[in-house]
N, C-alpha and C. Protein backbone atom coordinates (compact mmCIF):
# COMPACT_ATOMS: atom_id res chain seq x y z
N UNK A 1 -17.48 -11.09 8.00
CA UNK A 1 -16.67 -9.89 7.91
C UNK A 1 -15.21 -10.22 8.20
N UNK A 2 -14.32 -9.65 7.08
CA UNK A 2 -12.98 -9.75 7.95
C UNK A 2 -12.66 -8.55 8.90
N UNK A 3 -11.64 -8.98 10.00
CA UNK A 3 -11.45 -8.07 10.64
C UNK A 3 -9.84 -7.64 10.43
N UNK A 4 -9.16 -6.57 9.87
CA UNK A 4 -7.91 -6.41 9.47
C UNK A 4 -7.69 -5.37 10.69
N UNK A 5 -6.36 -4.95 10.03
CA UNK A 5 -5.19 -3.88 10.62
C UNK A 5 -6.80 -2.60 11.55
N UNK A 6 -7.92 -2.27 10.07
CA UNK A 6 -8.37 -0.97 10.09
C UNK A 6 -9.89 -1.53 10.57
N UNK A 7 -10.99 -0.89 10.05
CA UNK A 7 -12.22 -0.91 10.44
C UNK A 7 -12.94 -2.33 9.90
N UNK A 8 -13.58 -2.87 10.60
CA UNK A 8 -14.48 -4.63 9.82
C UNK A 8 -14.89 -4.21 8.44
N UNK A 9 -14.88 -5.16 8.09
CA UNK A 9 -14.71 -4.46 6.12
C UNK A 9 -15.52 -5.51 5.69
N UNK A 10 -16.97 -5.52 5.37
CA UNK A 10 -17.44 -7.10 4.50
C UNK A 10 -16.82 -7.82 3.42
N UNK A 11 -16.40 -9.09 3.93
CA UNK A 11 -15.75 -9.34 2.25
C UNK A 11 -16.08 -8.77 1.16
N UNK A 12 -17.19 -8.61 0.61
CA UNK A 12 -17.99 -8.99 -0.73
C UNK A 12 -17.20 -7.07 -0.47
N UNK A 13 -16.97 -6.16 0.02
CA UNK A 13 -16.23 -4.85 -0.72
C UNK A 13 -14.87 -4.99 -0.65
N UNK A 14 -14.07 -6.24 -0.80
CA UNK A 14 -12.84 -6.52 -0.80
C UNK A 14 -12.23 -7.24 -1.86
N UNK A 15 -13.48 -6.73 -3.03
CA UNK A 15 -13.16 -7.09 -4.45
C UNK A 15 -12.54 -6.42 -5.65
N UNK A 16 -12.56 -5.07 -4.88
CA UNK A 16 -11.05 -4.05 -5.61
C UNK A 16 -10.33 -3.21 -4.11
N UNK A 17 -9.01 -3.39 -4.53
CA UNK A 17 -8.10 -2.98 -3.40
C UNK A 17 -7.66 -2.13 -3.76
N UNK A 18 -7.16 -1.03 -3.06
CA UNK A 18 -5.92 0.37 -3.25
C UNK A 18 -5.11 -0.13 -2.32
N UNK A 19 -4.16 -0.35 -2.99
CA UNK A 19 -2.49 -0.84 -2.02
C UNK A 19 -1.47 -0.13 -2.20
N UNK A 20 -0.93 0.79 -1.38
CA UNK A 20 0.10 1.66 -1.27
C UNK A 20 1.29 1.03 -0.85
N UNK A 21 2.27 0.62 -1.76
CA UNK A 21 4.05 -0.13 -1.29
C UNK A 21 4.93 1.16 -1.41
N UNK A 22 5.72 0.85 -0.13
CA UNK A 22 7.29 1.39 0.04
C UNK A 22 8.20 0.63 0.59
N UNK A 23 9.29 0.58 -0.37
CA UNK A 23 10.69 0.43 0.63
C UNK A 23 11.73 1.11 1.16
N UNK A 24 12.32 1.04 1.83
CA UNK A 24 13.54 1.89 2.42
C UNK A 24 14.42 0.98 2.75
N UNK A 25 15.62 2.01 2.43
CA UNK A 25 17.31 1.88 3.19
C UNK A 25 18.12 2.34 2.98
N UNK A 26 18.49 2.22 4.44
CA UNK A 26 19.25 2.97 5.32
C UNK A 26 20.95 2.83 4.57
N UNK A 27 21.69 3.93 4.01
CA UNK A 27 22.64 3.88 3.36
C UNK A 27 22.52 3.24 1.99
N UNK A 28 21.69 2.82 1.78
CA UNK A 28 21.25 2.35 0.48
C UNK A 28 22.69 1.62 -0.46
N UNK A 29 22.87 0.48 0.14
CA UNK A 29 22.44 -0.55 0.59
C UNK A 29 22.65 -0.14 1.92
N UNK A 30 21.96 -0.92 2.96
CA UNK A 30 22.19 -0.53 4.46
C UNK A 30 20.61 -1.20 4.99
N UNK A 31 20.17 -1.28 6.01
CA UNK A 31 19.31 -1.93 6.42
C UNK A 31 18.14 -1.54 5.88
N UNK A 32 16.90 -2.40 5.78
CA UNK A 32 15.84 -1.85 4.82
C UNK A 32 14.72 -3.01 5.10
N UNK A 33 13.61 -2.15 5.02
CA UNK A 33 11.97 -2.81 5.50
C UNK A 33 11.28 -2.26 4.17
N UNK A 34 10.22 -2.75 4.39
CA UNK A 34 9.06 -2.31 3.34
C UNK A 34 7.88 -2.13 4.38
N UNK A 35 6.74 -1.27 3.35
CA UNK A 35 5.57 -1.47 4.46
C UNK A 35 4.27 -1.37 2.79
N UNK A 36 3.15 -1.18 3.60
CA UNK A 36 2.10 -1.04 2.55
C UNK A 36 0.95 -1.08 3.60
N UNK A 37 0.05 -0.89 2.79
CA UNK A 37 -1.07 -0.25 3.64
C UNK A 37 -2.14 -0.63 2.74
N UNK A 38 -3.27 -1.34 3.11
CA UNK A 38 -4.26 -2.02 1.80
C UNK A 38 -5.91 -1.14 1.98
N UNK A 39 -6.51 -0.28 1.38
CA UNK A 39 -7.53 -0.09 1.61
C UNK A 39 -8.77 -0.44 0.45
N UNK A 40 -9.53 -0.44 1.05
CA UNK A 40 -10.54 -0.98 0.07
C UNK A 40 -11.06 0.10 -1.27
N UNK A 41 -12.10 0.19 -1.36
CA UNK A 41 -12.48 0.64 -2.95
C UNK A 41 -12.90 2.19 -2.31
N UNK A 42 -12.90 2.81 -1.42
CA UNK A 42 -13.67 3.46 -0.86
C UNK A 42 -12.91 4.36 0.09
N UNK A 43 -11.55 3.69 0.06
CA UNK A 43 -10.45 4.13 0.71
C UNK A 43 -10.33 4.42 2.05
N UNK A 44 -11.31 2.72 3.01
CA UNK A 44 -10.77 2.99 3.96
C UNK A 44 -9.98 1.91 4.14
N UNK A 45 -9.19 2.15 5.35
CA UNK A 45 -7.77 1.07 5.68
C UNK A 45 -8.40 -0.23 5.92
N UNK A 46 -7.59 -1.56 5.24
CA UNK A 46 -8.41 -2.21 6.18
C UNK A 46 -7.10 -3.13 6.90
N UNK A 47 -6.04 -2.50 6.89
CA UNK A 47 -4.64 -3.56 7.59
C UNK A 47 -3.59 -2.51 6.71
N UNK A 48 -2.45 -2.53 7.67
CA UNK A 48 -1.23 -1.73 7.51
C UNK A 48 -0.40 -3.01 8.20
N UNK A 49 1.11 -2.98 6.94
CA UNK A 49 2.21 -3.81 7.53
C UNK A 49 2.95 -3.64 7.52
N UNK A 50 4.09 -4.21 7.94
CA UNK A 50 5.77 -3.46 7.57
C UNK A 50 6.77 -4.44 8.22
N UNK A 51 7.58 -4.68 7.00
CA UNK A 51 8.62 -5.40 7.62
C UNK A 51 10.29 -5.21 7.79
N UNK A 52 11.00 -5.82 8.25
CA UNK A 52 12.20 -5.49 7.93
C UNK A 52 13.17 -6.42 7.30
N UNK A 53 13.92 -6.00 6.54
CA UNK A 53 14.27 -7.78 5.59
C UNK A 53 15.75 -7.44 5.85
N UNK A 54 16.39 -7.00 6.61
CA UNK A 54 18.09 -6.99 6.96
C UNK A 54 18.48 -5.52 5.96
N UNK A 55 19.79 -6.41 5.77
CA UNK A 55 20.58 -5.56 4.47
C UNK A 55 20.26 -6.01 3.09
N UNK A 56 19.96 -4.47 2.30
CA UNK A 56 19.27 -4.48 1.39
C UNK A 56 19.14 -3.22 0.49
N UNK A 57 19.44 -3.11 -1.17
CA UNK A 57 19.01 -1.02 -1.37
C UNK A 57 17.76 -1.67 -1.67
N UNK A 58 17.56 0.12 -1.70
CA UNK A 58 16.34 0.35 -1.51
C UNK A 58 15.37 -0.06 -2.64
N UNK A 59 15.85 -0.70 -3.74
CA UNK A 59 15.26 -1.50 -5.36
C UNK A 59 14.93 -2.25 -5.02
N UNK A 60 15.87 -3.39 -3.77
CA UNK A 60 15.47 -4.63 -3.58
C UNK A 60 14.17 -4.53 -2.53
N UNK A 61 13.73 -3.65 -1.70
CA UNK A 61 13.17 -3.48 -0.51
C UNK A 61 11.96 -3.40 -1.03
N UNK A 62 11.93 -2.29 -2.16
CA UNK A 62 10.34 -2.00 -3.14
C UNK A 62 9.93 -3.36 -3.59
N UNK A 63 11.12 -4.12 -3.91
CA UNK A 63 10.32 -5.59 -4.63
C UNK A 63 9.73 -5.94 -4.08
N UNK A 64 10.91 -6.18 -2.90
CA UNK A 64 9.92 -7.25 -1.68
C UNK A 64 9.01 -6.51 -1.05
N UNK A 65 8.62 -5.56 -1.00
CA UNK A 65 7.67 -4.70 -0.38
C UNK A 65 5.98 -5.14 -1.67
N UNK A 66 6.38 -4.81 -3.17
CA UNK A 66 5.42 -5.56 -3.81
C UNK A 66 5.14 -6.97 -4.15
N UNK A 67 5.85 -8.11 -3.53
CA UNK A 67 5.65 -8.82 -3.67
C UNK A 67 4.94 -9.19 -2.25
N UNK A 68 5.05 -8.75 -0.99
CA UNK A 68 4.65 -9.10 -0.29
C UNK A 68 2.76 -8.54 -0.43
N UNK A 69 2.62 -7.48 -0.72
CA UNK A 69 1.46 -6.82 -0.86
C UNK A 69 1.00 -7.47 -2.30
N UNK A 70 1.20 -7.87 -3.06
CA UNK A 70 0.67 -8.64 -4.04
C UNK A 70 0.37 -10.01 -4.05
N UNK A 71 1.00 -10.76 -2.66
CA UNK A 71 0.96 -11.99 -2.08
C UNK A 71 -0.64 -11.77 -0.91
N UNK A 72 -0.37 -11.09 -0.56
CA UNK A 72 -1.57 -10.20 0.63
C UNK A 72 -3.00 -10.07 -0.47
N UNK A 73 -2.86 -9.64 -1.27
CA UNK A 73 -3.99 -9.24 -2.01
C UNK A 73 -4.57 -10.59 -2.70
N UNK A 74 -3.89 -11.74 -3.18
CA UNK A 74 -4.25 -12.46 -3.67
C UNK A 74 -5.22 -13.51 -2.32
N UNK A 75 -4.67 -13.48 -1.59
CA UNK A 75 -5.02 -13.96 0.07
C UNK A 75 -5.97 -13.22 0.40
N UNK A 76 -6.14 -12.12 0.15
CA UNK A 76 -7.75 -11.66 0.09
C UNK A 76 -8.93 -11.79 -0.99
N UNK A 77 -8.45 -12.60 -1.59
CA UNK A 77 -8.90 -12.85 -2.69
C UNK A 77 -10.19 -11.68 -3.61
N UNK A 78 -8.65 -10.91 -4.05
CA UNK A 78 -9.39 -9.41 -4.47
C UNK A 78 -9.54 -9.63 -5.90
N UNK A 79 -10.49 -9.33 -6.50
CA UNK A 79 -10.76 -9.49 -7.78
C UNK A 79 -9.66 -8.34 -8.39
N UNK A 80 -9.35 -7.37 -8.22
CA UNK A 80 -9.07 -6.21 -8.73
C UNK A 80 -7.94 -5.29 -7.78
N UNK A 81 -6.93 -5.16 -8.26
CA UNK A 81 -5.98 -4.27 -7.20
C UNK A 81 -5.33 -3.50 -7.78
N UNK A 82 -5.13 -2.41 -7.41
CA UNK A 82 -4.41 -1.03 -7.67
C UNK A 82 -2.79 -1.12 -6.56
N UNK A 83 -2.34 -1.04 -7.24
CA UNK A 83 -0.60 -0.95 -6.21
C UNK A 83 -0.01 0.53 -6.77
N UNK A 84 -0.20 1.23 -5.92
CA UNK A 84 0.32 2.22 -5.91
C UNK A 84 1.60 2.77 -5.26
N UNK A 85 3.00 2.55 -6.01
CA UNK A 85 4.26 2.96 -5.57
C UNK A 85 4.90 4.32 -6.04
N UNK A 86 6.08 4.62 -4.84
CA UNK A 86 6.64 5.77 -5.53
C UNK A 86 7.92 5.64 -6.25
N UNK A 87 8.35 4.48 -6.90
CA UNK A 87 9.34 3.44 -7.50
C UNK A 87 9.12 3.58 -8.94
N UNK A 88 9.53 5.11 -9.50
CA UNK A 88 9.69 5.02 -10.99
C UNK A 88 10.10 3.58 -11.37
N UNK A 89 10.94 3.45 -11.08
CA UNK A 89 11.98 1.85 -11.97
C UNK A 89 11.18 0.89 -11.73
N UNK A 90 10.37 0.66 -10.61
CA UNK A 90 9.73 -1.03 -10.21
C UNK A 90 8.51 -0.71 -11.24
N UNK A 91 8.01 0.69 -11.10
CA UNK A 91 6.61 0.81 -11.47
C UNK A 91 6.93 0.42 -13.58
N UNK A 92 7.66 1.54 -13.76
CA UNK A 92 8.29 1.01 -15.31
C UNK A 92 8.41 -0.75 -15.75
N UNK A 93 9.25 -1.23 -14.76
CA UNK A 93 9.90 -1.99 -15.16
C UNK A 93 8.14 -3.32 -15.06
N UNK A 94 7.57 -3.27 -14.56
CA UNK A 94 6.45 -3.86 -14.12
C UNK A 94 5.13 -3.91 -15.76
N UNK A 95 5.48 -2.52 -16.24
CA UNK A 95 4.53 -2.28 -16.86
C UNK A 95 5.33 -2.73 -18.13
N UNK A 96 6.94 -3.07 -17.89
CA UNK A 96 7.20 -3.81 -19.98
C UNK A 96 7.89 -2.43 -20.16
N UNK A 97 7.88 -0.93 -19.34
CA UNK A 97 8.93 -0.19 -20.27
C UNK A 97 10.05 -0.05 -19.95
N UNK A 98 10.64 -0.58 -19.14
CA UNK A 98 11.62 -0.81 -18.96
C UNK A 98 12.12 -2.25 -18.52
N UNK A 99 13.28 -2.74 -19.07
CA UNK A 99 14.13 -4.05 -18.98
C UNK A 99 14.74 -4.72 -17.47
N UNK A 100 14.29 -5.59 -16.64
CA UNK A 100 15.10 -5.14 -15.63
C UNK A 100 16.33 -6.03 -15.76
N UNK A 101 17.11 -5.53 -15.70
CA UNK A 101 18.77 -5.81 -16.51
C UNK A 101 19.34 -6.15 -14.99
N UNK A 102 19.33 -5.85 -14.02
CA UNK A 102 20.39 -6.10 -12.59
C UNK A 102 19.84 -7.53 -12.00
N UNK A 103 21.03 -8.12 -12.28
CA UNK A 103 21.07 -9.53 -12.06
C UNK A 103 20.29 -9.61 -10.67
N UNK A 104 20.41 -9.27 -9.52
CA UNK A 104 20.02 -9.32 -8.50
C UNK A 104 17.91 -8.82 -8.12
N UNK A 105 17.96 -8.42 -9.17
CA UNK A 105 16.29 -7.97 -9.53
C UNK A 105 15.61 -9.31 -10.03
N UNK A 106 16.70 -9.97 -11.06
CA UNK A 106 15.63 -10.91 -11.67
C UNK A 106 14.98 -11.18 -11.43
N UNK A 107 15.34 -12.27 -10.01
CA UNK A 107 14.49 -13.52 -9.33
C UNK A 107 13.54 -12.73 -8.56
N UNK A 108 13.80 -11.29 -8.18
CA UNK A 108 12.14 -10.88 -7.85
C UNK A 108 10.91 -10.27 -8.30
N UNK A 109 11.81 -9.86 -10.23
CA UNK A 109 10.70 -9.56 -10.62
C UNK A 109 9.82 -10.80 -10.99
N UNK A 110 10.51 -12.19 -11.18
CA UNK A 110 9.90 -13.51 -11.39
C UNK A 110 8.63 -13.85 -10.20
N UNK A 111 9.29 -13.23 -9.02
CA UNK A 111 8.54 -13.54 -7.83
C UNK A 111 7.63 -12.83 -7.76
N UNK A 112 7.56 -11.36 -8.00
CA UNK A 112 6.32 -10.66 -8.60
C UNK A 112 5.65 -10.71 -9.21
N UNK A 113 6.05 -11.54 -10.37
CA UNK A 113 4.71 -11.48 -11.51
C UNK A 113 4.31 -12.61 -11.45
N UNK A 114 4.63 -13.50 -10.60
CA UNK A 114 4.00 -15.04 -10.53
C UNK A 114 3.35 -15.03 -9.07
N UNK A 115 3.19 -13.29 -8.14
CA UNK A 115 2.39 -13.40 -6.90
C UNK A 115 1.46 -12.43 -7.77
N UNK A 116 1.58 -11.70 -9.09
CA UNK A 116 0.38 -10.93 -9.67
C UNK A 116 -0.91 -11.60 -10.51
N UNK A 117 0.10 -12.73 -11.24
CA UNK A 117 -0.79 -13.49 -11.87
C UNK A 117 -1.47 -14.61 -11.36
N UNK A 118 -1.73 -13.96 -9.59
CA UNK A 118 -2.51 -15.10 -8.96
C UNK A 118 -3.68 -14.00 -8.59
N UNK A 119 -4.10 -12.72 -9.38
CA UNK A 119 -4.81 -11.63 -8.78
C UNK A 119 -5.48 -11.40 -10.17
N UNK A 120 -6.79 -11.77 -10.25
CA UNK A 120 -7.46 -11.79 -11.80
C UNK A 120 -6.95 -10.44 -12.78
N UNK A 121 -7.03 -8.84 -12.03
CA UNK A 121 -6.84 -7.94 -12.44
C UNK A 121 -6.63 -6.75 -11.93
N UNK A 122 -4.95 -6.47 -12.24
CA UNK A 122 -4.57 -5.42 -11.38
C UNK A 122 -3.50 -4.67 -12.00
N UNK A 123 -3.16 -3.48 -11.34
CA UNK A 123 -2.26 -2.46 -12.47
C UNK A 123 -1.37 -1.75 -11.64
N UNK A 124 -0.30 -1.28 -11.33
CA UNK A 124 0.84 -0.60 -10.72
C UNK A 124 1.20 0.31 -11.29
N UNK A 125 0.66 1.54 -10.67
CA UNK A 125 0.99 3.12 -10.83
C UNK A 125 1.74 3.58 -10.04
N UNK A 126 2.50 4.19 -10.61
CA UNK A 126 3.58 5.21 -10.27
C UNK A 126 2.83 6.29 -10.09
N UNK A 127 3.09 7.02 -8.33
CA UNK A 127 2.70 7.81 -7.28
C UNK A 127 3.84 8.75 -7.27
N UNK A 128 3.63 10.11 -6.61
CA UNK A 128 4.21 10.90 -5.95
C UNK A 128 4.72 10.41 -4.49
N UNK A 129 5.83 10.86 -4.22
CA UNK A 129 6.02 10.64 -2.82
C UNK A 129 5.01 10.74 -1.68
N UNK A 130 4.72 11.78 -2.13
CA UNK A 130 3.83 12.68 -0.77
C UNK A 130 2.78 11.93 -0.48
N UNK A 131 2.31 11.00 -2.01
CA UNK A 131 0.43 10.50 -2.14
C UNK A 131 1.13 9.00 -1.55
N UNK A 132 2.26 8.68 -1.09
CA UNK A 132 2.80 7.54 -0.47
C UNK A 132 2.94 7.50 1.09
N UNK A 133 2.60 8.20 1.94
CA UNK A 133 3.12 8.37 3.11
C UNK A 133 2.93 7.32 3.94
N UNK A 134 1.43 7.01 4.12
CA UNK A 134 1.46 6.00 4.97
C UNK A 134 1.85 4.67 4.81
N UNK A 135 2.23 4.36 3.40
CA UNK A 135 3.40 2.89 3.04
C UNK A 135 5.04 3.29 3.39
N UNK A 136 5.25 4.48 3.31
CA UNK A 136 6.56 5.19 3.64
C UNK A 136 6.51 4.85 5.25
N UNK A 137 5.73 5.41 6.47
CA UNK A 137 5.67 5.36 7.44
C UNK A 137 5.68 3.62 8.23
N UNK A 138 4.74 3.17 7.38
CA UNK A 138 4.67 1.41 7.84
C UNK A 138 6.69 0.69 7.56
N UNK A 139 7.50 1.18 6.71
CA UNK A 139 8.51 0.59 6.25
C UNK A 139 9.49 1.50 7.33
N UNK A 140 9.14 2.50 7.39
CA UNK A 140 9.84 3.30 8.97
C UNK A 140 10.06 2.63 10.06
N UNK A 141 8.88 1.97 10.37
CA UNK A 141 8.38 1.92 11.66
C UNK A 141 9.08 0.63 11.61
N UNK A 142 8.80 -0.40 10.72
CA UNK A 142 9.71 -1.65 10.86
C UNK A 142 11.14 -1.71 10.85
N UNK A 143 11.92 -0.86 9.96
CA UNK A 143 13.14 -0.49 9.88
C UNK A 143 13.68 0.28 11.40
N UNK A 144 13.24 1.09 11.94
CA UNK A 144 13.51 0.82 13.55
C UNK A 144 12.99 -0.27 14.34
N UNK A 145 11.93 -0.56 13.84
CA UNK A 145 12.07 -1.80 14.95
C UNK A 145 12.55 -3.34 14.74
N UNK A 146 13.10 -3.00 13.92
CA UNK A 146 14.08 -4.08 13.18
C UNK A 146 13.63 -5.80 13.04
N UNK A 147 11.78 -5.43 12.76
CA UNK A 147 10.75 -6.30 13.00
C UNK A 147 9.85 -6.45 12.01
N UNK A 148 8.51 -6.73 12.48
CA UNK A 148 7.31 -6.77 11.63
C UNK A 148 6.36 -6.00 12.70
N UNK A 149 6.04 -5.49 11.62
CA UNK A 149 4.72 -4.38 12.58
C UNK A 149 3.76 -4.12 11.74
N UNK A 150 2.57 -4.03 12.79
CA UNK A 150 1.11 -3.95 11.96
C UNK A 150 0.60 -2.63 12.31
């Protein structure tokens, strides 16, 4: 069994994930964390994280917020993952309909899709705010504590 953030979870149901990413910041650009929250097929938690990556807007924070949770998922070696953000533009730009044109995006959408295509099969939907809270709250909690928190 692994034992994460949430309740002992048997591997063998850690073969499709629901992963909720957020980033934030503060003045946008202004200081900024990400968090995410990974639950299994069944939707219970099984680990909540959150970090804080300095100064940063809030485009760059969502990256690194999915790249870190898409790095996490492959390390769980999930057959199947759902990333669920509230990042019209990351979620677009992810799926091919939109271009990401800001020089400063490139190198992480590169870093994203080369921590996705280590995850047999997985898809990034664009969420409502509200159905985001507890990845909103994990990127809070690090952004004051100007840390990493589980």
């Amino acid at each position: 069994m692994l034992r994460g953030y949430g309740v002992p979870v048997p591997k063998r149901e850690l073969t499709r994930l629901i992963i909720h990413v957020d980033g934030a910041a503060r003045n946008n650009p202004g200081p900024a964390a990400f968090g995410y929250v990974v639950r299994d097929h069944r939707g219970r938690e099984i680990e909540a994280y959150g970090e804080f990556i300095g100064e940063a807007t809030n485009n760059v924070a969502e990256y690194r917020g999915m790249i870190a949770a898409a790095r996490r998922a492959a390390e769980l070696r999930t057959s199947a993952a759902e990333f669920c953000v509230d990042s019209e533009l990351l979620a677009r730009q992810v799926a091919g309909k939109y271009r990401v044109k800001a020089r400063h995006l490139k190198p992480l959408f590169a870093q994203l899709v080369a921590a996705l295509n280590k995850i047999p099969q997985w898809r990034v939907r664009h969420v409502p705010r509200e159905s985001n809270r507890a990845a909103d709250r994990m990127a809070n909690r690090a952004l004051d504590a100007r840390g990493v928190v589980t």
